[in-house]
N, C-alpha and C. Protein backbone atom coordinates (compact mmCIF):
# COMPACT_ATOMS: atom_id res chain seq x y z
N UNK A 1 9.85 17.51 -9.73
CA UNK A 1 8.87 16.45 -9.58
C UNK A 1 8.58 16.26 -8.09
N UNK A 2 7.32 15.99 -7.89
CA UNK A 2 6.85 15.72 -6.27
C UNK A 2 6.20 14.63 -6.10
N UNK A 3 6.95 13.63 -5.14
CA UNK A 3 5.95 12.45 -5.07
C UNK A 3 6.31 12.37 -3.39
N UNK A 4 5.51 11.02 -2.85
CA UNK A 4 5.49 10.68 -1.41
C UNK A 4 6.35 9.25 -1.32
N UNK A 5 6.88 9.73 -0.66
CA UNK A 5 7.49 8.31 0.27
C UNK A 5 7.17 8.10 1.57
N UNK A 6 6.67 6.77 1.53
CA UNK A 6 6.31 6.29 2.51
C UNK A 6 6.71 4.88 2.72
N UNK A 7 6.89 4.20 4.30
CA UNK A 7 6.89 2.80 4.14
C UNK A 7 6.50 2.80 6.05
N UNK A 8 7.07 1.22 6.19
CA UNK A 8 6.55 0.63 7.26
C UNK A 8 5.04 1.26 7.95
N UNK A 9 4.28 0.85 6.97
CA UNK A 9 2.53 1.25 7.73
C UNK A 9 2.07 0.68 8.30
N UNK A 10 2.98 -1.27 8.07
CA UNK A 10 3.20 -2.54 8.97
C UNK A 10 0.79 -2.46 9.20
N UNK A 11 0.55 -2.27 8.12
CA UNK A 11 -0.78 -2.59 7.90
C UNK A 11 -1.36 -3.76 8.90
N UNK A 12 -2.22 -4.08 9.61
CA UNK A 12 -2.90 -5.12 10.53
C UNK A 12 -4.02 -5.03 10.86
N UNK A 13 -4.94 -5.92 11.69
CA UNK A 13 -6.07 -5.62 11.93
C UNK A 13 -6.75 -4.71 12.77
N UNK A 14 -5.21 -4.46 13.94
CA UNK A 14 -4.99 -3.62 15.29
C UNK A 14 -4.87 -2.24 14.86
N UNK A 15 -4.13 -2.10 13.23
CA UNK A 15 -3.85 -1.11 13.22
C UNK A 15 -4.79 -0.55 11.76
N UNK A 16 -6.07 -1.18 11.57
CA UNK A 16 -6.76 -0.92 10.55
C UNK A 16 -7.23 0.25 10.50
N UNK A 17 -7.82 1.02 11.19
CA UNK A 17 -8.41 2.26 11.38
C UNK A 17 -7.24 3.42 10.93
N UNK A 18 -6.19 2.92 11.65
CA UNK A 18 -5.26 4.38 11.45
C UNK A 18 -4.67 4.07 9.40
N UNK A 19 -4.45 2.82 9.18
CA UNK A 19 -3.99 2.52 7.95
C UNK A 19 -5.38 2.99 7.00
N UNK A 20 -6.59 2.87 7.16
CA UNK A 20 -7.63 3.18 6.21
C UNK A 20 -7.48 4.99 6.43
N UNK A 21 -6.91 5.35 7.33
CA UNK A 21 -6.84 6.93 7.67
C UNK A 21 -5.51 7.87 6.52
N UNK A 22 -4.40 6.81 7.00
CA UNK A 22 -3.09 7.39 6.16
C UNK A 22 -3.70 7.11 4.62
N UNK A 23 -4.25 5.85 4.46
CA UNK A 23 -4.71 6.03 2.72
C UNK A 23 -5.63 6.43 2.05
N UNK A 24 -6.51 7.46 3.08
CA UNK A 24 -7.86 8.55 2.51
C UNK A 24 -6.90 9.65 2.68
N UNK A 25 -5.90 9.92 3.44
CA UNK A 25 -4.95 11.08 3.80
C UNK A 25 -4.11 11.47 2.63
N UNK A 26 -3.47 9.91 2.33
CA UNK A 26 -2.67 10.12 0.81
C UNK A 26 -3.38 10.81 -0.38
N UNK A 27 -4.80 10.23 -0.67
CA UNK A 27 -5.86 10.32 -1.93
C UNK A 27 -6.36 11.74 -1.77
N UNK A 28 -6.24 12.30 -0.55
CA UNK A 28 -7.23 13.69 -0.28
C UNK A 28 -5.83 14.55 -1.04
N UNK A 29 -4.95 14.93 -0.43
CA UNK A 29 -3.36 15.16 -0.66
C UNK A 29 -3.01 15.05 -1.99
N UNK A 30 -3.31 13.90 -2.67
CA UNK A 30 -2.67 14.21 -4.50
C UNK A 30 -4.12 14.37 -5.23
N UNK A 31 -4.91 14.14 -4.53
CA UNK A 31 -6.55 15.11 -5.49
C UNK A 31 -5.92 16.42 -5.68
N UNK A 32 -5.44 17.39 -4.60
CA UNK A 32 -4.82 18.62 -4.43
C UNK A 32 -4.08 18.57 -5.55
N UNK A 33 -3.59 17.91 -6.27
CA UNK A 33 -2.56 17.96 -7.59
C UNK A 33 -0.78 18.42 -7.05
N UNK A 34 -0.29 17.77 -8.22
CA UNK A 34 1.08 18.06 -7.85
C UNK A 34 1.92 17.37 -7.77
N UNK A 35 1.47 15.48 -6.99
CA UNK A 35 2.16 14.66 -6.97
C UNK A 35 2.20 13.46 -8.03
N UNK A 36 3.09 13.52 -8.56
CA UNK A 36 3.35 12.27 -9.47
C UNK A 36 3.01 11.01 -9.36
N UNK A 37 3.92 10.60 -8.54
CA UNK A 37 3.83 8.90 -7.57
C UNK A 37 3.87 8.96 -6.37
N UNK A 38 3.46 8.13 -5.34
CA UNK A 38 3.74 7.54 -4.10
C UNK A 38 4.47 6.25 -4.48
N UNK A 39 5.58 6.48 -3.52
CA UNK A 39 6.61 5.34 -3.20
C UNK A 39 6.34 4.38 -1.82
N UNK A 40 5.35 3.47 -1.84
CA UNK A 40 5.51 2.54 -1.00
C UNK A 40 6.77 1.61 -0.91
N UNK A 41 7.84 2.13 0.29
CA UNK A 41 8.65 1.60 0.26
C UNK A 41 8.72 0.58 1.39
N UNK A 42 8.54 -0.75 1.33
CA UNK A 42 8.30 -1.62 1.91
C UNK A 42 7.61 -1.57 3.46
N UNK A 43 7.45 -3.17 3.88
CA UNK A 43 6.40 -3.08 5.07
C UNK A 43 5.06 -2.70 5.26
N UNK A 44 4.48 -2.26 3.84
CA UNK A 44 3.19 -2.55 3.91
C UNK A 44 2.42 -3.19 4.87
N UNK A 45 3.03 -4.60 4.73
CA UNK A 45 1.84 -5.40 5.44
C UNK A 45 3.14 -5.71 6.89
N UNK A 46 1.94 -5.98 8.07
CA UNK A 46 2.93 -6.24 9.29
C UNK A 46 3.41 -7.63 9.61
N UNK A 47 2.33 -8.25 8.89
CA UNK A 47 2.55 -9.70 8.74
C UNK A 47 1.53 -10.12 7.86
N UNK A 48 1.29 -11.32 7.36
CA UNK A 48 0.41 -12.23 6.66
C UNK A 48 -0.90 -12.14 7.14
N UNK A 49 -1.52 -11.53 6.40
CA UNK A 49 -3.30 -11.13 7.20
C UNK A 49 -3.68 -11.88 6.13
N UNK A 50 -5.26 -12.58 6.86
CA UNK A 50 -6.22 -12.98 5.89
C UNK A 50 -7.42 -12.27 5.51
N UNK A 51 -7.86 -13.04 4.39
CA UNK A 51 -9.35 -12.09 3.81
C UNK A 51 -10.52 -12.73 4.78
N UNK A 52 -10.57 -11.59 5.63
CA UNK A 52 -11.75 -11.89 6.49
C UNK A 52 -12.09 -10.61 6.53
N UNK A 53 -13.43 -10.34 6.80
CA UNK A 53 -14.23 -8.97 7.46
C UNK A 53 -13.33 -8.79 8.61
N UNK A 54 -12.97 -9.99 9.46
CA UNK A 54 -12.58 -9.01 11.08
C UNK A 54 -10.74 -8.42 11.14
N UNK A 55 -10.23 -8.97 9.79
CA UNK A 55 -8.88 -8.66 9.38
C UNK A 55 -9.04 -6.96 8.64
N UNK A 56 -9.97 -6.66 8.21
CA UNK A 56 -9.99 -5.80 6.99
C UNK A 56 -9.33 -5.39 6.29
N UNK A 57 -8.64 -6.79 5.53
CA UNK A 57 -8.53 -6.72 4.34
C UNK A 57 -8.86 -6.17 3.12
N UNK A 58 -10.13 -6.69 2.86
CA UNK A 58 -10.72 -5.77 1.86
C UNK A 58 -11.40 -4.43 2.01
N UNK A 59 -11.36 -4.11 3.13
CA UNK A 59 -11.05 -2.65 3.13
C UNK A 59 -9.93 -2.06 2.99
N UNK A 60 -8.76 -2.47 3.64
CA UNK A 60 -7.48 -2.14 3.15
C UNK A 60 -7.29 -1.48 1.72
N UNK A 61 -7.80 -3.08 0.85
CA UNK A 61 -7.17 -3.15 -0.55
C UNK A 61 -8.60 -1.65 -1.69
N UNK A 62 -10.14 -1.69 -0.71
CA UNK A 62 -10.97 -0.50 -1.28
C UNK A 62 -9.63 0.83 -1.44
N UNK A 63 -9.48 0.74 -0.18
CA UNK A 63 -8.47 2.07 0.11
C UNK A 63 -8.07 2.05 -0.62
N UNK A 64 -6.62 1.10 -0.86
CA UNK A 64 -6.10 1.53 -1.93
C UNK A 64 -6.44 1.77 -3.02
N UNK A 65 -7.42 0.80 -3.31
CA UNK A 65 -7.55 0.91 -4.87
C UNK A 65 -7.90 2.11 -5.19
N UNK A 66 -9.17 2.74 -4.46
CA UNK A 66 -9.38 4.33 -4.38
C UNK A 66 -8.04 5.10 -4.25
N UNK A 67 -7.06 4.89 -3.74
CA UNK A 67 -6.47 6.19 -3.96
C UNK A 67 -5.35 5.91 -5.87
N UNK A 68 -5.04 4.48 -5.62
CA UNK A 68 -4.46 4.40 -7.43
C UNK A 68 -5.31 4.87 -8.57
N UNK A 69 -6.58 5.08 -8.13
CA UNK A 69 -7.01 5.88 -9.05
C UNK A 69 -6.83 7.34 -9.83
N UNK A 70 -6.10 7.50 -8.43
CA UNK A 70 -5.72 9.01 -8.49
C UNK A 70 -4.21 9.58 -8.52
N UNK A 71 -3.81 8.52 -8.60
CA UNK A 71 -2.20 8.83 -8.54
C UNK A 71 -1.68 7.18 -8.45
N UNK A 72 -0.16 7.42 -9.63
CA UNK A 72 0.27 6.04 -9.02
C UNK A 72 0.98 5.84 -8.47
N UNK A 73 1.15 4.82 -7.95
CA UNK A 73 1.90 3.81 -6.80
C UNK A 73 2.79 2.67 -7.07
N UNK A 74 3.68 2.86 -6.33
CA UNK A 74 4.89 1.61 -6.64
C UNK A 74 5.03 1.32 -5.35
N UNK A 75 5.24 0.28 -5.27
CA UNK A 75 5.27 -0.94 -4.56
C UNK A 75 6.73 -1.79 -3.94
N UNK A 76 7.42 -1.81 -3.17
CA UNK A 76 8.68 -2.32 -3.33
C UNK A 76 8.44 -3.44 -1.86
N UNK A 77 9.13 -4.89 -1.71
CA UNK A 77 8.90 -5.70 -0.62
C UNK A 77 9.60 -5.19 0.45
N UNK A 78 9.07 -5.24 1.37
CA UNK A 78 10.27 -4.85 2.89
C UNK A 78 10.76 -6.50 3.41
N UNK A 79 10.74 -6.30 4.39
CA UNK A 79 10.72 -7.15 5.45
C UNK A 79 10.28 -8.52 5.17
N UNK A 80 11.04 -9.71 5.21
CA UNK A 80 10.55 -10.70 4.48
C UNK A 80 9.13 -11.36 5.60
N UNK A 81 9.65 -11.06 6.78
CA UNK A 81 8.72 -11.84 8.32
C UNK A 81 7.39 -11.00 8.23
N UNK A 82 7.46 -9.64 7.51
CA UNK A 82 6.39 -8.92 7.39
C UNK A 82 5.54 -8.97 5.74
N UNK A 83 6.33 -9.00 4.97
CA UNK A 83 6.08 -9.81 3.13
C UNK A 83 6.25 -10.72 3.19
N UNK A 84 5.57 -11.44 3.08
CA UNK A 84 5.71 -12.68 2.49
C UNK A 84 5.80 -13.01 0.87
N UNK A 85 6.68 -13.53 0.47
CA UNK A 85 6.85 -13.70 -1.19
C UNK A 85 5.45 -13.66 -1.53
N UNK A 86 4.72 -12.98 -2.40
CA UNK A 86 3.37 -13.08 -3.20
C UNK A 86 2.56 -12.40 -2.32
N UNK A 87 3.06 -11.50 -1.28
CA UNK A 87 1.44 -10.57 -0.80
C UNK A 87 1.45 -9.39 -0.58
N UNK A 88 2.11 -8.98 -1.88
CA UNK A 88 2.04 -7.92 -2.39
C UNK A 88 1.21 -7.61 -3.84
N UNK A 89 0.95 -9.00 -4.56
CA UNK A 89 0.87 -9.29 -6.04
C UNK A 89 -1.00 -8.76 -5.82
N UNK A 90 -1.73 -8.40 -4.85
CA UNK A 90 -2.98 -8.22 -4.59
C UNK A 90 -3.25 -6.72 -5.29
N UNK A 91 -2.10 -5.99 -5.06
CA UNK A 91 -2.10 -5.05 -5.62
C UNK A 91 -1.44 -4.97 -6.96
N UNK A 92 -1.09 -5.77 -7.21
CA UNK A 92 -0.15 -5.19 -8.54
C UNK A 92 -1.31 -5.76 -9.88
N UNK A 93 -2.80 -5.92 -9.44
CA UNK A 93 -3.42 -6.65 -10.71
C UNK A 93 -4.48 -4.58 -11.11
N UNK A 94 -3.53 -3.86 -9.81
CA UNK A 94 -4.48 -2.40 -9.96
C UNK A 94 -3.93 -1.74 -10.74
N UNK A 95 -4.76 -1.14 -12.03
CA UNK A 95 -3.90 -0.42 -13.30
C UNK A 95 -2.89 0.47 -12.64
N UNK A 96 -2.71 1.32 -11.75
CA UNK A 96 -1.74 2.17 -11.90
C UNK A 96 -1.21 1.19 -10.43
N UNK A 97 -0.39 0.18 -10.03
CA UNK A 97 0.49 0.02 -9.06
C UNK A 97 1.40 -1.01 -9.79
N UNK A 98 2.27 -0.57 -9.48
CA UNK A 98 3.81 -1.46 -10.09
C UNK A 98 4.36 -1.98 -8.60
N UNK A 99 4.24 -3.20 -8.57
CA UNK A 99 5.01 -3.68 -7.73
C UNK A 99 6.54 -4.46 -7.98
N UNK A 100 7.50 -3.79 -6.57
CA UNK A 100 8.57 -4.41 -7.56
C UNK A 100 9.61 -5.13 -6.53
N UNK A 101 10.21 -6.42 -6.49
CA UNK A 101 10.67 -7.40 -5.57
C UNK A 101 12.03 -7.23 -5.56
N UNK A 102 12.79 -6.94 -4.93
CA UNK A 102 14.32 -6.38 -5.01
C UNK A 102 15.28 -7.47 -4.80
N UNK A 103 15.03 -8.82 -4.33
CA UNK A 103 16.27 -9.47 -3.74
C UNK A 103 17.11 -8.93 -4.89
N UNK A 104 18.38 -9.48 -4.08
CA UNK A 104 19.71 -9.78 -5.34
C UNK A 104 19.99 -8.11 -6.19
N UNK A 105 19.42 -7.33 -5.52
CA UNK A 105 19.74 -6.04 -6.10
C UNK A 105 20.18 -5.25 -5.95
C-alpha cells in the first residue's frame, strides 16, 4: 500500500502561496494513481486564521477540497497553539476526509 505523510504545513496567510502549491502538488501526484490515502499528520493550520479573502482561507479549503476528490485524507490535530479545538471540523464535512482528535491516546 502507498500513501503520503505529511504534517506541519503550519498553513497561513504568509505562507499561502507555497501551501496552495504543496496541495495542487499532492492532487497532481495521486491523479498519477497508486496512492491510497494522505496522512495529514498534524499542524495543518499555523495558527487560528480567519475567513477573509486577505487570509485565504477559502482558497486553502478549494485546494483541498479539490484534491479529496481524488484521494482520501485523514486528518489528525497537532499542536494545540497551532489547532485550535474545532478548526479542523472545516474539513471533516468533505466526503472523503476523516478527521481524527487524539488527546488521551
Amino acid at each position: 500500500m502507498t500513501f503520503i505523510h505529511i504534517a506541519d504545513l503550519h498553513a497561513s496567510p504568509s505562507r499561502l502561496e507555497e501551501i496552495l502549491k504543496v496541495l495542487t502538488t499532492l492532487k497532481e501526484r495521486c491523479l498519477e494513481g497508486g496512492v491510497a490515502f494522505i496522512l495529514f499528520a498534524g499542524d495543518f493550520w499555523d495558527f487560528i486564521i480567519s475567513n477573509s479573502a486577505k487570509s485565504g482561507f477559502s482558497r486553502i479549503l478549494r485546494a483541498f477540497f479539490d484534491l479529496q476528490e481524488v484521494v482520501e485524507c485523514y486528518m489528525i490535530y497537532g499542536t494545540p497553539t497551532h489547532e485550535a479545538d474545532g478548526s479542523l471540523e472545516c474539513f471533516s464535512i468533505m466526503p472523503n476526509v476523516k478527521v481524527y482528535d487524539c488527546k488521551g491516546a
